[in-house]
N, C-alpha and C. Protein backbone atom coordinates (compact mmCIF):
# COMPACT_ATOMS: atom_id res chain seq x y z
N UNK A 1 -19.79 12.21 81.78
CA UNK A 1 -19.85 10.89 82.35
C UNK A 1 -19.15 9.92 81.39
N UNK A 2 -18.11 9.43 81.73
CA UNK A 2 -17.13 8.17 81.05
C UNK A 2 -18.68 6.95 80.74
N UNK A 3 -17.89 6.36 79.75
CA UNK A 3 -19.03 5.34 79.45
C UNK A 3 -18.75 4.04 79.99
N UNK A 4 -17.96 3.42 80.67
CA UNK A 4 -17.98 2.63 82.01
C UNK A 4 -19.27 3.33 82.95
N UNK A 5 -19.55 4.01 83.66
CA UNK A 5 -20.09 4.68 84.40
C UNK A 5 -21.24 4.98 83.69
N UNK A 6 -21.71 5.10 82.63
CA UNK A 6 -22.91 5.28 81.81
C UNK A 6 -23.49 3.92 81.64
N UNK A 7 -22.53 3.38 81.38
CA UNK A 7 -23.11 1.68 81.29
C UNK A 7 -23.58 1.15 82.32
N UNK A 8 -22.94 1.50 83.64
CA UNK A 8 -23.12 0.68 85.30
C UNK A 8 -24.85 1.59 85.35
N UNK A 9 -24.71 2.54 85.62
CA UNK A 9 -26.45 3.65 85.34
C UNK A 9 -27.13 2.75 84.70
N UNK A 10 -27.20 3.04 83.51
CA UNK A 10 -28.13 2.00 82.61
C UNK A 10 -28.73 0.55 82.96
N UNK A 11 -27.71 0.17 83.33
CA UNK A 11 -27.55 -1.23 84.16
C UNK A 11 -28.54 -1.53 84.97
N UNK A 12 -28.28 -0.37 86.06
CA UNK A 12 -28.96 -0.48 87.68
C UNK A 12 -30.47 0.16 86.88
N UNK A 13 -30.24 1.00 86.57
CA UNK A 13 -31.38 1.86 86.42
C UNK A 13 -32.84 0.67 85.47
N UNK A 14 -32.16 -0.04 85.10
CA UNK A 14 -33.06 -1.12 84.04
C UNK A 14 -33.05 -2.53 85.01
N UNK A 15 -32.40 -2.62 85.90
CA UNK A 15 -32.60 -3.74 86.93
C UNK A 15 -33.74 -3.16 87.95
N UNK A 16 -33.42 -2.52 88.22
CA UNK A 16 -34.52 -1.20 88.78
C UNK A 16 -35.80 -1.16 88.52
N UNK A 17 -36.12 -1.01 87.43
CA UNK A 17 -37.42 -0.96 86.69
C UNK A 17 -37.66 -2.40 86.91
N UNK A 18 -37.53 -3.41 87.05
CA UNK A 18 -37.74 -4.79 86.51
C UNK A 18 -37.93 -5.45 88.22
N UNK A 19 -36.98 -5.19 88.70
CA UNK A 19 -37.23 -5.79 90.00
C UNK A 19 -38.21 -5.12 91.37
N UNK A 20 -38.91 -4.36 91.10
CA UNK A 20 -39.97 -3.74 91.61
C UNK A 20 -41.05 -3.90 91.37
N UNK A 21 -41.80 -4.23 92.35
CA UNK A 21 -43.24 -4.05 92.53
C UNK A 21 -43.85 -2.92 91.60
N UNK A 22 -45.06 -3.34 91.24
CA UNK A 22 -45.43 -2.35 90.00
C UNK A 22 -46.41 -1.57 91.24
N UNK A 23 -46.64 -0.18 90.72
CA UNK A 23 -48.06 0.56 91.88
C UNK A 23 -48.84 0.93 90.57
N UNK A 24 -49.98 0.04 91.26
CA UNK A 24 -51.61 0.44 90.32
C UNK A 24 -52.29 2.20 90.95
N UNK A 25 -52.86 2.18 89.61
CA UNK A 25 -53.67 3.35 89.83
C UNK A 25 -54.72 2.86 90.90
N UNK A 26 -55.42 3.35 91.79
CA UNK A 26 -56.66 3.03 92.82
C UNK A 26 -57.54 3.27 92.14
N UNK A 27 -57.70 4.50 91.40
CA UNK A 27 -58.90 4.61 90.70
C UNK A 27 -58.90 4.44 88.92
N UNK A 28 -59.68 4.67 88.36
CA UNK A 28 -59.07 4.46 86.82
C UNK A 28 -59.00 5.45 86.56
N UNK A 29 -59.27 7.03 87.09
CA UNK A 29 -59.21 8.33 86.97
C UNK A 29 -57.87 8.91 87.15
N UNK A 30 -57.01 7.68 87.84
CA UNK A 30 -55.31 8.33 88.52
C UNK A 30 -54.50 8.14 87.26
N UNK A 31 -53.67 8.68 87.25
CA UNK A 31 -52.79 9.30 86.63
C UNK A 31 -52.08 7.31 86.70
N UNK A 32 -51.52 7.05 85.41
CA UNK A 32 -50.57 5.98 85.86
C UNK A 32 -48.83 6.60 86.39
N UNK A 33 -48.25 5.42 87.28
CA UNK A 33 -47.41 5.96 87.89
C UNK A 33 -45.98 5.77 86.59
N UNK A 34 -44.90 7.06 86.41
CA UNK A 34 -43.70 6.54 85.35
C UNK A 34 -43.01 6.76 86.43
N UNK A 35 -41.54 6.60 86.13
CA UNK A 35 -40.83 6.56 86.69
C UNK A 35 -39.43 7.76 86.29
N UNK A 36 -39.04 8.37 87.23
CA UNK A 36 -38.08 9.32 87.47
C UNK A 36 -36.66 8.66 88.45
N UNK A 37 -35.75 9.83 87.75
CA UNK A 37 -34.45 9.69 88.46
C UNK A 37 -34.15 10.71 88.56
N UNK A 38 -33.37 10.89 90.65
CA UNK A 38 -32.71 11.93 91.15
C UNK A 38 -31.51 12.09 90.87
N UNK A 39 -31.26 12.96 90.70
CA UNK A 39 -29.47 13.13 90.72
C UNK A 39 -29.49 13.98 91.76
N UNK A 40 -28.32 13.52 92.94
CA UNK A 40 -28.01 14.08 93.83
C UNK A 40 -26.64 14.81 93.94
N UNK A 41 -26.57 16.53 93.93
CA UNK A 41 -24.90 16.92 93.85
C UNK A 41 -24.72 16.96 95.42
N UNK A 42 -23.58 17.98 95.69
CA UNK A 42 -23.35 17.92 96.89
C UNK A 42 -24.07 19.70 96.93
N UNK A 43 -24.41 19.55 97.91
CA UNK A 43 -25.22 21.04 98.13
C UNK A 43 -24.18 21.99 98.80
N UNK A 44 -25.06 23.39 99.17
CA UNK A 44 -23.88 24.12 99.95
C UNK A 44 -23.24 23.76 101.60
N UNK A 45 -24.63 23.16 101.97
CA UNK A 45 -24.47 22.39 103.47
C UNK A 45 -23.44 21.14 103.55
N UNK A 46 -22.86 21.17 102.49
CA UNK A 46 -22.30 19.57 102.56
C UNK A 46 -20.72 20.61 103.18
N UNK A 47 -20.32 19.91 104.23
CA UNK A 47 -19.07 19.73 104.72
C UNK A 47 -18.13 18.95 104.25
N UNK A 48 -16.64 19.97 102.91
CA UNK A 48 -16.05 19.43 102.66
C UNK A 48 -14.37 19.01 103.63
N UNK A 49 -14.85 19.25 104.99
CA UNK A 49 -13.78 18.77 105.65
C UNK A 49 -14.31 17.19 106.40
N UNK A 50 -15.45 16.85 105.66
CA UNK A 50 -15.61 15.68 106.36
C UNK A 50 -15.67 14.76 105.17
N UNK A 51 -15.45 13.20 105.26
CA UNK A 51 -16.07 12.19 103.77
C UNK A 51 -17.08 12.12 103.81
N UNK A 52 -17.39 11.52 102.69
CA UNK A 52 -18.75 11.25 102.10
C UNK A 52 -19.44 10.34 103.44
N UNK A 53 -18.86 9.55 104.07
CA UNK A 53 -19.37 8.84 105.01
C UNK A 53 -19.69 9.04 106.39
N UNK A 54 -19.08 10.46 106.56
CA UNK A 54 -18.81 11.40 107.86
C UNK A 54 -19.70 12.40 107.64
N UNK A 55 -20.44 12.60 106.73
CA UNK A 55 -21.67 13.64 106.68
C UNK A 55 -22.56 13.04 107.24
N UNK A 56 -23.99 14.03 108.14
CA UNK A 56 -24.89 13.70 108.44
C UNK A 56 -25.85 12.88 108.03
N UNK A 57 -26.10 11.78 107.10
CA UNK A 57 -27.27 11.54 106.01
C UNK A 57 -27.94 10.42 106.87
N UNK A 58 -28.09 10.84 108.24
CA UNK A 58 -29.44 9.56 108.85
C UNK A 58 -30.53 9.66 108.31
N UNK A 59 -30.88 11.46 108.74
CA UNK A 59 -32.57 11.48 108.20
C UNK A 59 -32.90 11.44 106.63
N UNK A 60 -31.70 11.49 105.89
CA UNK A 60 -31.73 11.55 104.16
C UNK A 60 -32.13 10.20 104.20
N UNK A 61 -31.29 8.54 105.00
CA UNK A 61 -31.56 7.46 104.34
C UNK A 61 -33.02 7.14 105.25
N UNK A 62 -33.20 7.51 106.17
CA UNK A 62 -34.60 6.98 107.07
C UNK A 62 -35.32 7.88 106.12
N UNK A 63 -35.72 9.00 105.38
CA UNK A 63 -36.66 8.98 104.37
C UNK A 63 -36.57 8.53 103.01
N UNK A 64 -35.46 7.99 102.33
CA UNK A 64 -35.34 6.89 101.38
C UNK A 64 -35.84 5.95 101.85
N UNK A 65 -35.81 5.08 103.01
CA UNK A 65 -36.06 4.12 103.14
C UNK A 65 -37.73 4.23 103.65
N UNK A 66 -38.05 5.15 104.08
CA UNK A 66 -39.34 5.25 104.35
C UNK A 66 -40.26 4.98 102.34
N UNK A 67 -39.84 6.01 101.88
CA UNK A 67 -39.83 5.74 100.48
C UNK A 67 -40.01 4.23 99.84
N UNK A 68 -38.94 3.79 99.64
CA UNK A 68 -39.35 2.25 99.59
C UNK A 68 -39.80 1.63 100.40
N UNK A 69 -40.40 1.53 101.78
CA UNK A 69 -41.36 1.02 102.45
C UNK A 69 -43.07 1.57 101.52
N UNK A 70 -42.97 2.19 100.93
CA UNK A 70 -44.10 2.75 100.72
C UNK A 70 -44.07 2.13 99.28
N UNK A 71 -43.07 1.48 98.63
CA UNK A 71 -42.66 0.69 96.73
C UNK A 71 -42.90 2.59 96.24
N UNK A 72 -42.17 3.65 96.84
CA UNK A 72 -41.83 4.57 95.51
C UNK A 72 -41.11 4.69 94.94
N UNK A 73 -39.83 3.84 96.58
CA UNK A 73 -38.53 4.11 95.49
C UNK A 73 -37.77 2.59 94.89
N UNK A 74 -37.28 2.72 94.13
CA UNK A 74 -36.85 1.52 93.29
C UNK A 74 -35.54 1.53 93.46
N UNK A 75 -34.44 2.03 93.62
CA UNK A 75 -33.28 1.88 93.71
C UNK A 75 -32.32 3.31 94.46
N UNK A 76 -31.52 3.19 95.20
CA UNK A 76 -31.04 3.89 95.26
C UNK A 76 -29.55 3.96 96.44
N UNK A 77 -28.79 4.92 95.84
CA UNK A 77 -26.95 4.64 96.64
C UNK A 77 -26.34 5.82 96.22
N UNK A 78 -25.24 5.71 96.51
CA UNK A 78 -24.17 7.25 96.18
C UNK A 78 -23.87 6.69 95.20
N UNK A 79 -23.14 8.07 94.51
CA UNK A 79 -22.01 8.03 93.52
C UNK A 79 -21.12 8.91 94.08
N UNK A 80 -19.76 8.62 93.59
CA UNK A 80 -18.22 9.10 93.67
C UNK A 80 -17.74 9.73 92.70
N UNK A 81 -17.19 10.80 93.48
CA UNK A 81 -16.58 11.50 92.68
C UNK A 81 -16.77 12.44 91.27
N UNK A 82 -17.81 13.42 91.50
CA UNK A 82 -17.78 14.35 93.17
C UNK A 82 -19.13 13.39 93.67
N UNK A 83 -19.23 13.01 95.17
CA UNK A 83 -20.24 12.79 96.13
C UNK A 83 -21.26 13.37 95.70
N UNK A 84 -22.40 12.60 95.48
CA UNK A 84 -23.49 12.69 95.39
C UNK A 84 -24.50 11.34 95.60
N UNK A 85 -25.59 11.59 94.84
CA UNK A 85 -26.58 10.31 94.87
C UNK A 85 -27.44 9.80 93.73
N UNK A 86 -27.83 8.67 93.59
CA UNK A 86 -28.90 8.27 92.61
C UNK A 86 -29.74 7.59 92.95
N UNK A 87 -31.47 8.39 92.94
CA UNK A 87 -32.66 7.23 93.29
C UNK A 87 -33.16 7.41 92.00
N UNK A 88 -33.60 6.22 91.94
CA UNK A 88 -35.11 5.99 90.40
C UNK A 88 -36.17 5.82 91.70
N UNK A 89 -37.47 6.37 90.92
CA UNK A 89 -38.66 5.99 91.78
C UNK A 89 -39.77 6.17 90.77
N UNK A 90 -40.89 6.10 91.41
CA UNK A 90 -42.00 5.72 90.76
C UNK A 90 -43.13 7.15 91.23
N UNK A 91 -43.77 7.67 90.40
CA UNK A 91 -44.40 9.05 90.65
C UNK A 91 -45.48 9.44 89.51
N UNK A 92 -46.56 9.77 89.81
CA UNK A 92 -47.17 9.78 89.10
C UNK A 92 -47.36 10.96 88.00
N UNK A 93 -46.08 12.15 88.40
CA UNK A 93 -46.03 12.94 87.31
C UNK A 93 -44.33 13.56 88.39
N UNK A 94 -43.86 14.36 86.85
CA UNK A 94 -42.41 15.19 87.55
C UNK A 94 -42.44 16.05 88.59
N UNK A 95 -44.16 16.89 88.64
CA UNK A 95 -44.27 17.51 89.96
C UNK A 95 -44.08 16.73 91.60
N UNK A 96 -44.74 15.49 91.27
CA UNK A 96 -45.08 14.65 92.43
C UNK A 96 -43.46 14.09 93.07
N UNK A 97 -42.47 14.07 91.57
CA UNK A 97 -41.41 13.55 92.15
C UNK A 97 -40.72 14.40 92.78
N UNK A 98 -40.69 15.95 91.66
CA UNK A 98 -39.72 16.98 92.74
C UNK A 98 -40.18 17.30 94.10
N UNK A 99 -41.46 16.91 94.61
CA UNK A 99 -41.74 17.26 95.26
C UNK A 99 -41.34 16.51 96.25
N UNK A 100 -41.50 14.96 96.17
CA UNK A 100 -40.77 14.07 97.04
C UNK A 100 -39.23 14.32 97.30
N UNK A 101 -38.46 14.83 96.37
CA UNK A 101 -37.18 15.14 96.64
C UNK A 101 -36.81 16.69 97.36
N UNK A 102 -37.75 17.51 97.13
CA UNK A 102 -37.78 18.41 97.84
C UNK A 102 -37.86 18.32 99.47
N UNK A 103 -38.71 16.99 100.10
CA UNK A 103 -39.16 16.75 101.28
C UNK A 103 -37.90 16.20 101.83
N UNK A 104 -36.83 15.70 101.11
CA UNK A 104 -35.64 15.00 101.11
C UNK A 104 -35.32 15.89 102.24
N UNK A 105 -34.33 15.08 103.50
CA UNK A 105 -34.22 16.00 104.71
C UNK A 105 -32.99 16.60 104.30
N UNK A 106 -31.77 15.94 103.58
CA UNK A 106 -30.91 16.41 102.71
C UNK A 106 -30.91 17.90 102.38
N UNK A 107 -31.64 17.79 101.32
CA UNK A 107 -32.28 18.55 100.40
C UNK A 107 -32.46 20.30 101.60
N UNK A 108 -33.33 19.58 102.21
CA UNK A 108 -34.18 20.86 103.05
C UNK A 108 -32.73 21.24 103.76
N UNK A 109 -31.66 20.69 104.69
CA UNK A 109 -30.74 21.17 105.51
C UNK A 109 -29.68 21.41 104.57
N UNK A 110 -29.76 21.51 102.96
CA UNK A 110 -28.71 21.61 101.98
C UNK A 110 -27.31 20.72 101.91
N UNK A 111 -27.35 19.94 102.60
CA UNK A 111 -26.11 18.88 101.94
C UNK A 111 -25.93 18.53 100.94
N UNK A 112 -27.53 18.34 100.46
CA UNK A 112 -27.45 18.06 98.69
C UNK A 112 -28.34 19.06 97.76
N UNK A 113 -28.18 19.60 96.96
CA UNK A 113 -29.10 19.31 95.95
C UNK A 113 -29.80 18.53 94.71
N UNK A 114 -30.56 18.82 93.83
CA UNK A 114 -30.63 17.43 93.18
C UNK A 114 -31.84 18.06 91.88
N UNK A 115 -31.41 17.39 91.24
CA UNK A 115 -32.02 17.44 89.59
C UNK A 115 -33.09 16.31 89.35
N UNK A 116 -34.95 16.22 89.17
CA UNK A 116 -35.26 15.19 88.95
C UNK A 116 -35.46 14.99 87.40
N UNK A 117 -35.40 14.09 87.00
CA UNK A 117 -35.70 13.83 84.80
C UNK A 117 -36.65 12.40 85.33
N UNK A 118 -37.49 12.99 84.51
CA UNK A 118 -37.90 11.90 83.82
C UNK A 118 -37.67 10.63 83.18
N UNK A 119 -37.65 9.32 83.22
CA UNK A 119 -36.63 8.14 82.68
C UNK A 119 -37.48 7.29 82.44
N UNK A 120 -37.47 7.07 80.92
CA UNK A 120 -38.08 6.03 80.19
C UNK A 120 -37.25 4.65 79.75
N UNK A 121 -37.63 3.75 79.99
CA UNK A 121 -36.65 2.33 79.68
C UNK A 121 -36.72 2.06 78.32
N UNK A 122 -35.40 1.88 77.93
CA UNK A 122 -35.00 1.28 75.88
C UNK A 122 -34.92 0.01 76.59
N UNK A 123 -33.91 -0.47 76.86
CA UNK A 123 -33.35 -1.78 77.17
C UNK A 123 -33.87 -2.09 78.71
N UNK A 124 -34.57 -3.28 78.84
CA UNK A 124 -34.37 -3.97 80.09
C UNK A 124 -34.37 -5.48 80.37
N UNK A 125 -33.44 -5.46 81.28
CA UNK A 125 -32.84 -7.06 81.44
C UNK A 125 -33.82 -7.77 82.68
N UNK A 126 -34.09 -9.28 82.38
CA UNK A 126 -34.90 -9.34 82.78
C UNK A 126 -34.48 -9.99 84.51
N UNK A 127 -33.23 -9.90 84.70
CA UNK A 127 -32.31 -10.31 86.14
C UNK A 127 -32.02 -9.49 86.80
N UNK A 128 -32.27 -9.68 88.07
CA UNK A 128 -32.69 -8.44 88.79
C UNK A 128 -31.55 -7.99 89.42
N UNK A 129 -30.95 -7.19 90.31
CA UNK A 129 -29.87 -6.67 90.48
C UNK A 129 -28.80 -7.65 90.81
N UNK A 130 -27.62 -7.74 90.49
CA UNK A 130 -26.93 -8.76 91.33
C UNK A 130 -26.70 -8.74 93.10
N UNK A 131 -26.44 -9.38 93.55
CA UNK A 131 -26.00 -8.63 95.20
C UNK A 131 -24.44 -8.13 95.14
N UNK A 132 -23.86 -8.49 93.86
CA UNK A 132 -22.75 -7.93 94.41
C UNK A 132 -22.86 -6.46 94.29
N UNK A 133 -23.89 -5.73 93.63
CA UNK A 133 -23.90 -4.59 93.47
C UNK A 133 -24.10 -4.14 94.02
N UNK A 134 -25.22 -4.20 95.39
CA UNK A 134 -26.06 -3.67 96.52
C UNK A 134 -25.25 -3.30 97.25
């Protein structure tokens, strides 16, 4: 990863953290929630005679977006070159997240696969994403 492109990550990924709704534990027994990031490649299902924009991904973004209807997920969009994706979200352990990305409709019909890590914040700014970025 060029460090233009390491820097823009960092960026989003720390606007991310900051401009989200925090999720409380319900009980004081729950686990507190950290936060993880997907990396999305292109899977074997992905059709390289079509673009990135000509692939199927309705039911991939109607369960992202179901996701943040619910404040799990905190950010998320493609990356270029090679096609893929990046969500940060909020999970109360790495099982809970692969598991959400596993449910990914993506994921299940193989267009993508995807790597979840763990992501702890060094730096965060306290301005929340710009719109020109969205």
């Amino acid at each position: 990863m060029t460090a233009p492109i390491r820097n823009m990550f960092c960026a989003l990924l720390a606007a991310a953290a900051l401009s989200a709704p925090a999720l409380a534990a319900e009980d004081e027994g729950e686990a507190a929630y950290g936060l993880y990031a997907i990396v999305y490649s292109r899977g074997p299902g992905w059709d390289d005679s079509r673009a990135f924009l000509e692939q199927d991904l309705r039911p991939h973004g109607a369960y992202l977006a179901g996701l943040h209807r619910d404040g799990r997920l905190l950010a998320a969009g493609p990356l270029f070159g090679p096609e893929g994706g990046l969500v940060i979200l909020r999970a109360q352990s790495l099982e809970e997240a692969e598991a959400m990305m596993a449910e990914d409709p993506a994921v299940l019909n193989g267009v993508f696969t995807g790597e979840v890590r763990e992501w702890r914040t060094r730096f965060v700014s306290e301005d929340p994403l710009p719109a020109t970025l969205r």
